[in-house]
N, C-alpha and C. Protein backbone atom coordinates (compact mmCIF):
# COMPACT_ATOMS: atom_id res chain seq x y z
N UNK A 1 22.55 43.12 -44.28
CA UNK A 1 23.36 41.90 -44.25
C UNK A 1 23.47 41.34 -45.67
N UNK A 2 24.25 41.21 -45.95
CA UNK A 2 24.95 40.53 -47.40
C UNK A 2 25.07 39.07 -47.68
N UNK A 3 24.10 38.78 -48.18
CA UNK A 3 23.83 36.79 -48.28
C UNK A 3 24.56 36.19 -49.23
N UNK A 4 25.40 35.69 -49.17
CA UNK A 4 26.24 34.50 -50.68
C UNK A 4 25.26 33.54 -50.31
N UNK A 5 25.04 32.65 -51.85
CA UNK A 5 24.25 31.53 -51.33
C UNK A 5 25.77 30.44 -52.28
N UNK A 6 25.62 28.97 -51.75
CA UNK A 6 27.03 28.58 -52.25
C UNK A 6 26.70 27.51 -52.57
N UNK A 7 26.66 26.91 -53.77
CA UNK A 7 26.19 25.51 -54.10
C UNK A 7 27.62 24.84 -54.91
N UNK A 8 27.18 23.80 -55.62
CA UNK A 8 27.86 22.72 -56.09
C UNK A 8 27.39 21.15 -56.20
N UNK A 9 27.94 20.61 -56.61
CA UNK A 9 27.93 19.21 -57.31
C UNK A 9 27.74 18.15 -56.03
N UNK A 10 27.34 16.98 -56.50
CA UNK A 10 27.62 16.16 -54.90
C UNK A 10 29.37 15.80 -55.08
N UNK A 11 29.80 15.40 -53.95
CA UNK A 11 31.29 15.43 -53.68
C UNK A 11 32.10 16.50 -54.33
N UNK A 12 31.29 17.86 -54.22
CA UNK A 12 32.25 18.66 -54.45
C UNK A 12 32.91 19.07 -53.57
N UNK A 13 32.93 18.69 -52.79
CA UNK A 13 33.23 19.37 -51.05
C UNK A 13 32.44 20.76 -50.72
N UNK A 14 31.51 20.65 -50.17
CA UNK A 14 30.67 22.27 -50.08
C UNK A 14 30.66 22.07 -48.65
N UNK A 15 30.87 21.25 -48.18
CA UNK A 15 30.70 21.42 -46.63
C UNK A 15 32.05 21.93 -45.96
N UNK A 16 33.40 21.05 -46.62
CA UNK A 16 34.66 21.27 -46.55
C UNK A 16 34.52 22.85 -46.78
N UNK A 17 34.26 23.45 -47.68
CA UNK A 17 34.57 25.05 -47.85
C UNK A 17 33.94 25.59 -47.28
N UNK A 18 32.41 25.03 -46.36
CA UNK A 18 31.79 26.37 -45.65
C UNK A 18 32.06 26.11 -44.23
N UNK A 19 33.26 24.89 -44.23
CA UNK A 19 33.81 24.83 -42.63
C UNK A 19 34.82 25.80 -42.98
N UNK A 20 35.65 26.33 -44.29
CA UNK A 20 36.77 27.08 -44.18
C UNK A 20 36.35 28.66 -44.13
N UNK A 21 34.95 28.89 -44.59
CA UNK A 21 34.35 30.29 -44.27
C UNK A 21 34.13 30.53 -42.99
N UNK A 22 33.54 29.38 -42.29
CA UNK A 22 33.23 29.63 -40.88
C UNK A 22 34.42 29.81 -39.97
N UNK A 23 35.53 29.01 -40.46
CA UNK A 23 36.51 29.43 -39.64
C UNK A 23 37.12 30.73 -39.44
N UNK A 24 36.37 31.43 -40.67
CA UNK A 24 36.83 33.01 -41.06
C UNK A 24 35.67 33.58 -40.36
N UNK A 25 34.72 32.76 -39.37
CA UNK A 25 33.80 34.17 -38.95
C UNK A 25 32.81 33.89 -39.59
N UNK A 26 32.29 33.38 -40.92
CA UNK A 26 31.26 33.47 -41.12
C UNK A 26 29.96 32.64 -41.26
N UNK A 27 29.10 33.03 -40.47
CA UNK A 27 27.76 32.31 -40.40
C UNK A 27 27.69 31.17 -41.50
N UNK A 28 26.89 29.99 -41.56
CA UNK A 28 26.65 29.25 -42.41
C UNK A 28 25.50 28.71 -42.00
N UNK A 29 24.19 28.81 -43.02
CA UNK A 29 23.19 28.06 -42.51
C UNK A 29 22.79 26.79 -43.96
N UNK A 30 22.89 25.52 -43.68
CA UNK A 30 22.84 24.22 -44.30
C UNK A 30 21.69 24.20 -44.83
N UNK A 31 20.93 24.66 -46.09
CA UNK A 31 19.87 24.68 -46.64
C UNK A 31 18.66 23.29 -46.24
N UNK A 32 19.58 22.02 -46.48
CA UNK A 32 19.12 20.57 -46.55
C UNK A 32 18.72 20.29 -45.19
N UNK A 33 19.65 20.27 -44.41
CA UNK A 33 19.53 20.21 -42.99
C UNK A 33 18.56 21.33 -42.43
N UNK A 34 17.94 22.40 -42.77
CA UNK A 34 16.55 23.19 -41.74
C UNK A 34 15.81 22.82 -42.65
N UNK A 35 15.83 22.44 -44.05
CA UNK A 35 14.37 22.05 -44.67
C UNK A 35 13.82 21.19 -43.61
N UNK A 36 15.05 19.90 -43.34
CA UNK A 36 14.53 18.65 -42.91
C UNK A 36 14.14 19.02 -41.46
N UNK A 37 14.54 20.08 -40.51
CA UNK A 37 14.17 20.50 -39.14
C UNK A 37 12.61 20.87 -39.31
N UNK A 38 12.49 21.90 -40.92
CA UNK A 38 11.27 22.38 -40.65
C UNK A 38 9.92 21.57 -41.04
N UNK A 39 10.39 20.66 -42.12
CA UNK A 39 9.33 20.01 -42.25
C UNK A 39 9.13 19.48 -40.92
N UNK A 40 9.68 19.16 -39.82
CA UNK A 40 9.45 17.95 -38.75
C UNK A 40 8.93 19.36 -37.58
N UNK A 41 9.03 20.50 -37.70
CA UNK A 41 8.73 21.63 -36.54
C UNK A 41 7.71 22.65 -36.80
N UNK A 42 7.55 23.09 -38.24
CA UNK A 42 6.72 24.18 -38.56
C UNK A 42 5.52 23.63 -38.99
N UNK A 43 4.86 23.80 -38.35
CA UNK A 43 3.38 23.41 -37.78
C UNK A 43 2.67 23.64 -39.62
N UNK A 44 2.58 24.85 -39.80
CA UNK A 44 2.15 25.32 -41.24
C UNK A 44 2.73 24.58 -42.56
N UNK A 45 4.15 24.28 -42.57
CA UNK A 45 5.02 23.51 -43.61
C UNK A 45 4.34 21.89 -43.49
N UNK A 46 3.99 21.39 -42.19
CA UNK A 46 3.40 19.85 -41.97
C UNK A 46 1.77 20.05 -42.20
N UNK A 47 1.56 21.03 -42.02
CA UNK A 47 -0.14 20.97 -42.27
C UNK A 47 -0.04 20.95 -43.92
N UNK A 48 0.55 21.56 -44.99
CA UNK A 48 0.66 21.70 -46.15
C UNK A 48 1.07 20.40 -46.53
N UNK A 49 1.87 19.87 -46.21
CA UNK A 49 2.64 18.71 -47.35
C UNK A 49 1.46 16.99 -46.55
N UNK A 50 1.56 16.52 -45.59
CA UNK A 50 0.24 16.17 -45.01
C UNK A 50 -1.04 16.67 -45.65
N UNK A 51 -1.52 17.72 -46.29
CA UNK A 51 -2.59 17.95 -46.90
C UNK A 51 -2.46 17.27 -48.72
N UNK A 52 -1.06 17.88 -49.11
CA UNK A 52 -0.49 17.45 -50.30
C UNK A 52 -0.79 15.76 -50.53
N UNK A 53 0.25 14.92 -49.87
CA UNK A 53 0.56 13.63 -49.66
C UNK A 53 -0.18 12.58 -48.83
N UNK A 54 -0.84 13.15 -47.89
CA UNK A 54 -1.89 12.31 -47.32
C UNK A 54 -1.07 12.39 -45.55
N UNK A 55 -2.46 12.06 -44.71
CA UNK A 55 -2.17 12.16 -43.38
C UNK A 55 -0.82 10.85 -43.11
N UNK A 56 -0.46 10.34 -43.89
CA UNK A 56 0.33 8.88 -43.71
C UNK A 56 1.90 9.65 -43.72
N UNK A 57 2.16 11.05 -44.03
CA UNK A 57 3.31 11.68 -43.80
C UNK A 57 3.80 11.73 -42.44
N UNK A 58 2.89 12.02 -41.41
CA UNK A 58 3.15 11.83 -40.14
C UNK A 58 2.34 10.94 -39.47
N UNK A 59 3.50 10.32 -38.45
CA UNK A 59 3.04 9.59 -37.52
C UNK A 59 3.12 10.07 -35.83
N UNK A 60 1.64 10.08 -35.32
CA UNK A 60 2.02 11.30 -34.14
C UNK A 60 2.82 12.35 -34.16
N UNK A 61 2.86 13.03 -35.50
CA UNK A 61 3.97 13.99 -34.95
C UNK A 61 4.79 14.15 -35.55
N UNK A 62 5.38 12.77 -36.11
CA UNK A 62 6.73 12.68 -36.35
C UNK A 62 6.61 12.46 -37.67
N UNK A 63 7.79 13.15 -39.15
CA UNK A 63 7.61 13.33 -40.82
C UNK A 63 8.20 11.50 -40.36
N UNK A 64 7.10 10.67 -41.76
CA UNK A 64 7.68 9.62 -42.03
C UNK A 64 8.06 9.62 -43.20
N UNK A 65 9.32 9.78 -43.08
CA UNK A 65 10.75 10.13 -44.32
C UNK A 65 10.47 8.95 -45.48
N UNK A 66 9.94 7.87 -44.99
CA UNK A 66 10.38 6.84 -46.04
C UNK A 66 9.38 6.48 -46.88
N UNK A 67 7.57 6.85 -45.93
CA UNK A 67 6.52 7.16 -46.85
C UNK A 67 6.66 8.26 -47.92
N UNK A 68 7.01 9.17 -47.11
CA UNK A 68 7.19 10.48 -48.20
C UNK A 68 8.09 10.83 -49.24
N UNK A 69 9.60 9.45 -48.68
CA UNK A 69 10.96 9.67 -49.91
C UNK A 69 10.22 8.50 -51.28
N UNK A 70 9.14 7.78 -50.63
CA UNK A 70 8.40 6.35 -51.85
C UNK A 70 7.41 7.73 -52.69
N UNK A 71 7.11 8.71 -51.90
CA UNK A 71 5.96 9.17 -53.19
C UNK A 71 6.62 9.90 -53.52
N UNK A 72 7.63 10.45 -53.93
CA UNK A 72 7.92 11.38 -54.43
C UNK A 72 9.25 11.38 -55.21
N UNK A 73 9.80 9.68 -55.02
CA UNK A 73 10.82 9.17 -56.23
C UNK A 73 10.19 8.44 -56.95
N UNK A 74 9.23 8.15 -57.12
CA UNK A 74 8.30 7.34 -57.93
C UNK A 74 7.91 8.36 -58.69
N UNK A 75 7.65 9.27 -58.33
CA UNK A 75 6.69 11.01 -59.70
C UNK A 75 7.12 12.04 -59.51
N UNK A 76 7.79 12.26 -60.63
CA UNK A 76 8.66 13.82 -60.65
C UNK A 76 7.28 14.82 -60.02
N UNK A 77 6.12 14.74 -60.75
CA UNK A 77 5.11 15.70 -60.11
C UNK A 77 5.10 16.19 -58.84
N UNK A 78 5.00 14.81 -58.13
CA UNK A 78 5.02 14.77 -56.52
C UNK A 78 6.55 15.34 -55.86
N UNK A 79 7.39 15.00 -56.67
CA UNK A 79 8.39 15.63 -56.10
C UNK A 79 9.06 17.42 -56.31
N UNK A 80 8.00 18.01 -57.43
CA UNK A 80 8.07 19.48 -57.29
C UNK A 80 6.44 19.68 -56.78
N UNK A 81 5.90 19.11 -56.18
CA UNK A 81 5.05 19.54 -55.03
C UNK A 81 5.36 19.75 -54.07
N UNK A 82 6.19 19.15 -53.94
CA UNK A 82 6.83 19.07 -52.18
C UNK A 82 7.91 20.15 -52.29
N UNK A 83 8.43 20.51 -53.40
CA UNK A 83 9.71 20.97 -53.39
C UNK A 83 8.97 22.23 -53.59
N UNK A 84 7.80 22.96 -54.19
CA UNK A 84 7.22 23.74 -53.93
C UNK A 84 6.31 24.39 -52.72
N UNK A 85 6.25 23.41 -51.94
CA UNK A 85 5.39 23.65 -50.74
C UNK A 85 7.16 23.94 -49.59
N UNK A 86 8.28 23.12 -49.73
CA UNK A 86 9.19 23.57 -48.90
C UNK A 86 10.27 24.82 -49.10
N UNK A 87 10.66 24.76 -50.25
CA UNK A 87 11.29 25.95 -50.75
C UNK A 87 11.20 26.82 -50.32
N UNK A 88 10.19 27.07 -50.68
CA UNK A 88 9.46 29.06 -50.06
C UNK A 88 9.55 28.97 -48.78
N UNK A 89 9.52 28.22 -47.75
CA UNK A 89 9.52 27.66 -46.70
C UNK A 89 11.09 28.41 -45.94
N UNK A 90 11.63 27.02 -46.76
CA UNK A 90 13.45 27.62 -46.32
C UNK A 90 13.81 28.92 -46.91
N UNK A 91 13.28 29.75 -47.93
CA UNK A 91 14.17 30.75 -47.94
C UNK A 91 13.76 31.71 -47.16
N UNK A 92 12.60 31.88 -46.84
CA UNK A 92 11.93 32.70 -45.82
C UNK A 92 12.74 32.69 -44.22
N UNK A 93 13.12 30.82 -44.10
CA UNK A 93 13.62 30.99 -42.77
C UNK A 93 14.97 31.29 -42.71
N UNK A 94 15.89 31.38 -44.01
CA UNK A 94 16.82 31.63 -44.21
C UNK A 94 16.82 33.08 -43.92
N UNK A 95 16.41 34.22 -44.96
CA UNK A 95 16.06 35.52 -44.52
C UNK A 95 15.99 35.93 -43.24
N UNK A 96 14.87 35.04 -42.61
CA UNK A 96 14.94 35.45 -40.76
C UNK A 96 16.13 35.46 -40.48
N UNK A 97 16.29 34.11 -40.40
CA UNK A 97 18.13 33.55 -39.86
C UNK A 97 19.11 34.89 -39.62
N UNK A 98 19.32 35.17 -41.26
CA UNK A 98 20.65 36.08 -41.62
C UNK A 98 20.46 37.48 -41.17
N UNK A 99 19.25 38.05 -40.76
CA UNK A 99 18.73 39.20 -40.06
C UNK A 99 19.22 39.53 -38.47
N UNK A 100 19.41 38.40 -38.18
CA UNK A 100 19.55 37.87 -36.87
C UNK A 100 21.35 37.33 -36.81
N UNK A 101 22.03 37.74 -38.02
CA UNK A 101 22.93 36.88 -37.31
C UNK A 101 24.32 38.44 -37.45
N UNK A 102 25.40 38.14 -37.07
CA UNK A 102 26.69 39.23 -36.87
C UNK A 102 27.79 38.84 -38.03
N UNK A 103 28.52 40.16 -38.43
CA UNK A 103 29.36 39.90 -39.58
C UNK A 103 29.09 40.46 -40.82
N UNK A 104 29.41 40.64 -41.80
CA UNK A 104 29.62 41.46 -42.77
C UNK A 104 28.83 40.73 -44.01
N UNK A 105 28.89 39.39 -43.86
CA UNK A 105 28.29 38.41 -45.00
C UNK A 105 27.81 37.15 -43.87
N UNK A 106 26.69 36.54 -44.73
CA UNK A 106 26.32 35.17 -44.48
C UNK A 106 26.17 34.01 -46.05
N UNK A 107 26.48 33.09 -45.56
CA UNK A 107 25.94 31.90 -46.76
C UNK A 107 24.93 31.14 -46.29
N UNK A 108 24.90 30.39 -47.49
CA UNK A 108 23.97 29.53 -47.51
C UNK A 108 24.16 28.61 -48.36
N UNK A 109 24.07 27.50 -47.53
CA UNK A 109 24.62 26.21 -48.77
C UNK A 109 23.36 25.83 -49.71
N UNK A 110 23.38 25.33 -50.40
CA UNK A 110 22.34 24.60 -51.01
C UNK A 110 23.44 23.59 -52.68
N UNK A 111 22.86 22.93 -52.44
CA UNK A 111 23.22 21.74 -53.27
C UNK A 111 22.31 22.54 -54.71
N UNK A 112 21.13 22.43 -54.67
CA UNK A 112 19.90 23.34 -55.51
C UNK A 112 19.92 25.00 -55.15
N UNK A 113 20.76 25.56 -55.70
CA UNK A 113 20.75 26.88 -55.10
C UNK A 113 19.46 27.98 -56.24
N UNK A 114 19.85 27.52 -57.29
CA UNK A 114 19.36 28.00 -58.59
C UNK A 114 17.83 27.39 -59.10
N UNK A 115 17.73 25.72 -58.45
CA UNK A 115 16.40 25.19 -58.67
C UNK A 115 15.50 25.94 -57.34
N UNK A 116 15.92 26.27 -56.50
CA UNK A 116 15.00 26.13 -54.92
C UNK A 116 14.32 27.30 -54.64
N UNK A 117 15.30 28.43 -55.50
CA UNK A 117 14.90 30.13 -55.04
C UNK A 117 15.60 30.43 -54.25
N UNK A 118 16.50 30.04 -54.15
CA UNK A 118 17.34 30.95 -52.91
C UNK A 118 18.35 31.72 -54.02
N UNK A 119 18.22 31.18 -55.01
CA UNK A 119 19.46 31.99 -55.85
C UNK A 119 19.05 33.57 -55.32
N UNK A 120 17.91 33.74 -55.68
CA UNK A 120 16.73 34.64 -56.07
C UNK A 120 17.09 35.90 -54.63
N UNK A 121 17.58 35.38 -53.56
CA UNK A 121 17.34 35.83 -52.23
C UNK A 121 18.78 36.84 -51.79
N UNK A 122 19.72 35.99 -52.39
CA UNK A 122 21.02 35.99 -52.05
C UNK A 122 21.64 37.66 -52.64
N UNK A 123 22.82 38.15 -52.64
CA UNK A 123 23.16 38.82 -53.53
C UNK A 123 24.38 38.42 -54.52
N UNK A 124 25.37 37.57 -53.99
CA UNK A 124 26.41 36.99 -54.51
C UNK A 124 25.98 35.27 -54.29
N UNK A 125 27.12 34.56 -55.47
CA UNK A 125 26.64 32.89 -55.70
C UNK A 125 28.35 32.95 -55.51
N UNK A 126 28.66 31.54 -55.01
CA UNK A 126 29.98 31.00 -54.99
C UNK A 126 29.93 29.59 -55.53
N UNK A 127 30.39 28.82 -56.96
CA UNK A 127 29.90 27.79 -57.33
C UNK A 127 31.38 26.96 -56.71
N UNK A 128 31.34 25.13 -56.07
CA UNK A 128 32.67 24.79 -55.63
C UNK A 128 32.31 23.76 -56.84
N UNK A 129 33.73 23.28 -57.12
CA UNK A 129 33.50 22.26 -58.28
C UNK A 129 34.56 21.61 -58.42
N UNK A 130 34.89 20.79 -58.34
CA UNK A 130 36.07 19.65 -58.84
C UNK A 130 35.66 18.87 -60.14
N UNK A 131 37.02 18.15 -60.92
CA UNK A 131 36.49 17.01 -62.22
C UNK A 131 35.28 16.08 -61.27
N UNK A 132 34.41 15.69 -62.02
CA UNK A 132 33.37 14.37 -62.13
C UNK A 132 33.66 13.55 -61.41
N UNK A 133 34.91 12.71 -62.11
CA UNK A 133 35.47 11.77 -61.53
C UNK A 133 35.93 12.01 -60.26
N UNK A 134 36.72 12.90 -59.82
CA UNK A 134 36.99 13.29 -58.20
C UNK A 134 35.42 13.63 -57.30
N UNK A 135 34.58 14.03 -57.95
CA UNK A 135 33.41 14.34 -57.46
C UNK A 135 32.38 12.63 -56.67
N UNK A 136 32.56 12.15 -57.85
CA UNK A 136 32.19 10.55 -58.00
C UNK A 136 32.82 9.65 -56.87
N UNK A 137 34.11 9.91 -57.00
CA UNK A 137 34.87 9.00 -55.96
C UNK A 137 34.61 9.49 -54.30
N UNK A 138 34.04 10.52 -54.33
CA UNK A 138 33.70 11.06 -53.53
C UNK A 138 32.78 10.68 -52.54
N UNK A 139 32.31 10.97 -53.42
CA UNK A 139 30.76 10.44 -52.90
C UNK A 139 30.31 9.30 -52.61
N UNK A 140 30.54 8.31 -53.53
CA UNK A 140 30.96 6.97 -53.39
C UNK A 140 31.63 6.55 -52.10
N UNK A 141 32.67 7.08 -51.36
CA UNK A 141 33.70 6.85 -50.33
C UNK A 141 32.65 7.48 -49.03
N UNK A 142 32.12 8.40 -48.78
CA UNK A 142 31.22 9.19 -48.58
C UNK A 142 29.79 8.44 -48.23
N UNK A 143 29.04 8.31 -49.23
CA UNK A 143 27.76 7.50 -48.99
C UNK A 143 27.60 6.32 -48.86
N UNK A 144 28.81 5.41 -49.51
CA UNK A 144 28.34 4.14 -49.93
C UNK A 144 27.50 3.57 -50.39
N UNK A 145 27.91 4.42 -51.36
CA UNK A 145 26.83 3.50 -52.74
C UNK A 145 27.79 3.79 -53.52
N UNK A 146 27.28 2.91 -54.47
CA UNK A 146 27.96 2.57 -55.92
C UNK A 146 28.08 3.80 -57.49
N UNK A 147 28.62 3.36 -58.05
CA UNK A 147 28.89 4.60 -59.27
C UNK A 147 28.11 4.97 -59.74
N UNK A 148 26.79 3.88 -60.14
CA UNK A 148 25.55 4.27 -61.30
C UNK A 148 24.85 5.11 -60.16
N UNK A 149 24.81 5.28 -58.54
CA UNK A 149 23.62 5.76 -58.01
C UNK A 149 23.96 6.92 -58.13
N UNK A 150 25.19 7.14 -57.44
CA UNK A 150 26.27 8.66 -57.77
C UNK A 150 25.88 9.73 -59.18
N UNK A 151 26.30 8.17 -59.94
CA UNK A 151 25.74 9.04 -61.64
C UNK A 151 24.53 9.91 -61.75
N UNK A 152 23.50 9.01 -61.39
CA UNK A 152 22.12 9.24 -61.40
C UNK A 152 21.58 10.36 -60.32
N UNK A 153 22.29 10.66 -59.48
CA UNK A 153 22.36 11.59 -58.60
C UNK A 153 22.91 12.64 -59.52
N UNK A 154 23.56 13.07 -60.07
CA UNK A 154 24.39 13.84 -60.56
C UNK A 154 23.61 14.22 -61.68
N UNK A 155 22.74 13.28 -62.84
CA UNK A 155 22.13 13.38 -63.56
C UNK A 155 20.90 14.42 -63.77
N UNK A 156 20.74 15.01 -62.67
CA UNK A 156 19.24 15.40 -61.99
C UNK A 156 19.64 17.03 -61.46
N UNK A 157 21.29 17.01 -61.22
CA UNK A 157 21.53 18.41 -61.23
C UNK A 157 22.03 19.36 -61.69
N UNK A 158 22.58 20.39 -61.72
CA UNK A 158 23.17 21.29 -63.01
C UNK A 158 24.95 20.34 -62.81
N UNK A 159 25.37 20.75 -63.94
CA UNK A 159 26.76 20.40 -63.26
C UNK A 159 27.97 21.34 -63.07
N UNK A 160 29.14 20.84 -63.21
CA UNK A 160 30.06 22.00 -62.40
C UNK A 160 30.03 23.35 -63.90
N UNK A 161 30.83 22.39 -65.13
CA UNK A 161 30.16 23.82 -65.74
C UNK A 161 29.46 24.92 -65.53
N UNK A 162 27.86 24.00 -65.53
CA UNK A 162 27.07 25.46 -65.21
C UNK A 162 26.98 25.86 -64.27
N UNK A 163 27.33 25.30 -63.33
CA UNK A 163 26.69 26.08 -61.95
C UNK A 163 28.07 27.38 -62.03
N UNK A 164 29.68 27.25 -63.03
CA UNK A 164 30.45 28.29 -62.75
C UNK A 164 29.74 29.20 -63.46
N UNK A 165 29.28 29.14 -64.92
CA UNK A 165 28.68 30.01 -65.35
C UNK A 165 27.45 31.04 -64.51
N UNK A 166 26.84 30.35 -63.86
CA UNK A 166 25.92 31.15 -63.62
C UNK A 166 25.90 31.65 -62.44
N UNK A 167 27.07 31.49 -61.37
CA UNK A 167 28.03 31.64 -60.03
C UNK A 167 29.15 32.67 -60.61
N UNK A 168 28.84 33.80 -59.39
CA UNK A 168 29.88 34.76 -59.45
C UNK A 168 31.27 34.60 -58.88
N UNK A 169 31.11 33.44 -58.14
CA UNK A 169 33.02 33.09 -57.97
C UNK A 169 32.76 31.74 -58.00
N UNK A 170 34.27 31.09 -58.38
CA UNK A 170 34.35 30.06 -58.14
C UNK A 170 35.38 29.41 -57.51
N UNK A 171 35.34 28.65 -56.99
CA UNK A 171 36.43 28.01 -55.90
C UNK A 171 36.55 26.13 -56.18
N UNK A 172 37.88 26.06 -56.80
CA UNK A 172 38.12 24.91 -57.25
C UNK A 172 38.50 23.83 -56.43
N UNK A 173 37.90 23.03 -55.31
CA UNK A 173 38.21 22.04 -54.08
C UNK A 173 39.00 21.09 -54.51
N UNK A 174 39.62 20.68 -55.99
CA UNK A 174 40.57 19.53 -55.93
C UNK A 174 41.52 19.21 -55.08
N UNK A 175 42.60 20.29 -54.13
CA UNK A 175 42.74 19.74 -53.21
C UNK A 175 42.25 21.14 -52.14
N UNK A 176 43.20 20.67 -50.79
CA UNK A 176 42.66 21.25 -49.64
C UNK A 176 43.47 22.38 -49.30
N UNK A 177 44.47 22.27 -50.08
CA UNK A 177 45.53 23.76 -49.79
C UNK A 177 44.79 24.88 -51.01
N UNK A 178 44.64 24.25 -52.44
CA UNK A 178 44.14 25.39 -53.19
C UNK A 178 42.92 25.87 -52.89
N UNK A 179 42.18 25.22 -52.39
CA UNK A 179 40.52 25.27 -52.05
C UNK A 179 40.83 26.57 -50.66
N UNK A 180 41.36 26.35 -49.35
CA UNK A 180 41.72 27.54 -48.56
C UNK A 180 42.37 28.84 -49.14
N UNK A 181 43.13 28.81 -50.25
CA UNK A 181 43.79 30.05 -50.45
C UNK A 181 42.61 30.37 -51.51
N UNK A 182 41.77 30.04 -52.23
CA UNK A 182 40.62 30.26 -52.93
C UNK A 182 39.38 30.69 -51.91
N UNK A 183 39.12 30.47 -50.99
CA UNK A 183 38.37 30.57 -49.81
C UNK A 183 38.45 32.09 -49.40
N UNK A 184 40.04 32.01 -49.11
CA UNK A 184 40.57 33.57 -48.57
C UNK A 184 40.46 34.61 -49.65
N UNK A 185 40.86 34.04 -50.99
CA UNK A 185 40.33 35.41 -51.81
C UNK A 185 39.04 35.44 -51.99
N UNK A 186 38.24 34.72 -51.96
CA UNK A 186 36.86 34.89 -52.00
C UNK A 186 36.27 35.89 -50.77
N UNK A 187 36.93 35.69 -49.40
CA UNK A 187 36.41 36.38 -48.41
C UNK A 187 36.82 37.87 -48.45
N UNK A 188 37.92 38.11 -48.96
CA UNK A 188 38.13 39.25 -49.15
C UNK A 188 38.04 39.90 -50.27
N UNK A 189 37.20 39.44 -51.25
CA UNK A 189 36.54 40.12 -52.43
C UNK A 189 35.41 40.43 -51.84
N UNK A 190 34.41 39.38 -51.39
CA UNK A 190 33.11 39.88 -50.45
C UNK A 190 33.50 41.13 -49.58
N UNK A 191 34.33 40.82 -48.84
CA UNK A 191 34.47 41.95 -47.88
C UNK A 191 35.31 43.25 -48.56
N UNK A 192 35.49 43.16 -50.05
CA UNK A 192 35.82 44.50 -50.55
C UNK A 192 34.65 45.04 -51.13
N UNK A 193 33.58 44.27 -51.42
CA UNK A 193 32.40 44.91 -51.98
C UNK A 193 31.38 45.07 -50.97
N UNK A 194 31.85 44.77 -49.76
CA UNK A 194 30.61 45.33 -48.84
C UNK A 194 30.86 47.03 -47.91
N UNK A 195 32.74 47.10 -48.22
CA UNK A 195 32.86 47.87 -47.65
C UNK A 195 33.14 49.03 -48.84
């Protein structure tokens, strides 16, 4: 099975393009979204970060998101502890996943594709990227929050530049007609190098 892993910027639209892969058939598993399943399910991932951060991570059971989002925006340390104890985590369950799933290729989103290790996993990268400013307004419209948080969000990750550089395709989301016909040649470049 043939893994793309597919990252990008915040408001680059990465979700928009891996609804236009899926509509082509292909699997998509949301990097952000099973971290957050597994920290709250895999018995081994909660015994680790609870050992890390203190028993005050869970309550009966349940990850308390807002103890654990206070220690770990307060100290970069604490926050590649955690990001080291989950990482390895998700790409492992990613691997299972795509073993298990039908089709010629799978992705994988990740916002951190290149910080997390999944680059590492994958065989092809697809970077999506729009200008800043379209990225910004985005997100902004999107999260609701304001420009400086957006910024500061943005500050912390590679940006569209690099992530094309170091991404074997790229797919430009400024709007929604070029972003699909960019989509389709992308799927059928994958599917010329698998066959």
């Amino acid at each position: 099975m043939i893994k793309v892993g597919l990252c990008g910027t915040i408001g680059s639209g990465k979700s928009t393009v891996c609804r236009m892969f899926e509509q082509r058939g292909v699997a998509v598993y949301i990097a952000d979204d099973r971290a957050k399943e597994l920290m709250c399910s895999d018995e081994n991932l909660k015994g680790k970060i609870a050992a890390t951060f203190g028993s005050q991570c869970y309550n009966g059971g349940v990850l308390n998101r807002q103890y654990l989002a206070q220690q770990i925006f307060s100290d970069d340390s604490k926050r590649l502890a955690l990001n080291a104890i989950v990482h390895p985590a998700v790409c492992h369950d990613f691997c299972q996943w795509a073993e298990n799933q039908c089709g010629e290729y799978v992705i994988v989103e990740s916002a951190i594709l290149f910080e997390s290790g999944l680059s590492d996993v994958v065989d092809y990268t697809v970077a999506v990227v729009v200008e800043q400013s379209v990225a910004i307004d985005r997100a902004m419209a999107r999260d609701g929050a304001n420009r400086e948080a957006i910024v500061a969000r943005m500050a912390v990750q590679k940006g569209a530049d690099e992530l094309k550089a170091m991404s074997d395709y790229t797919i430009d989301n400024t709007t929604l007609e070029s972003a699909e016909i960019q989509v389709a040649e992308v799927d059928r470049a994958l599917r010329d190098e698998i066959s």
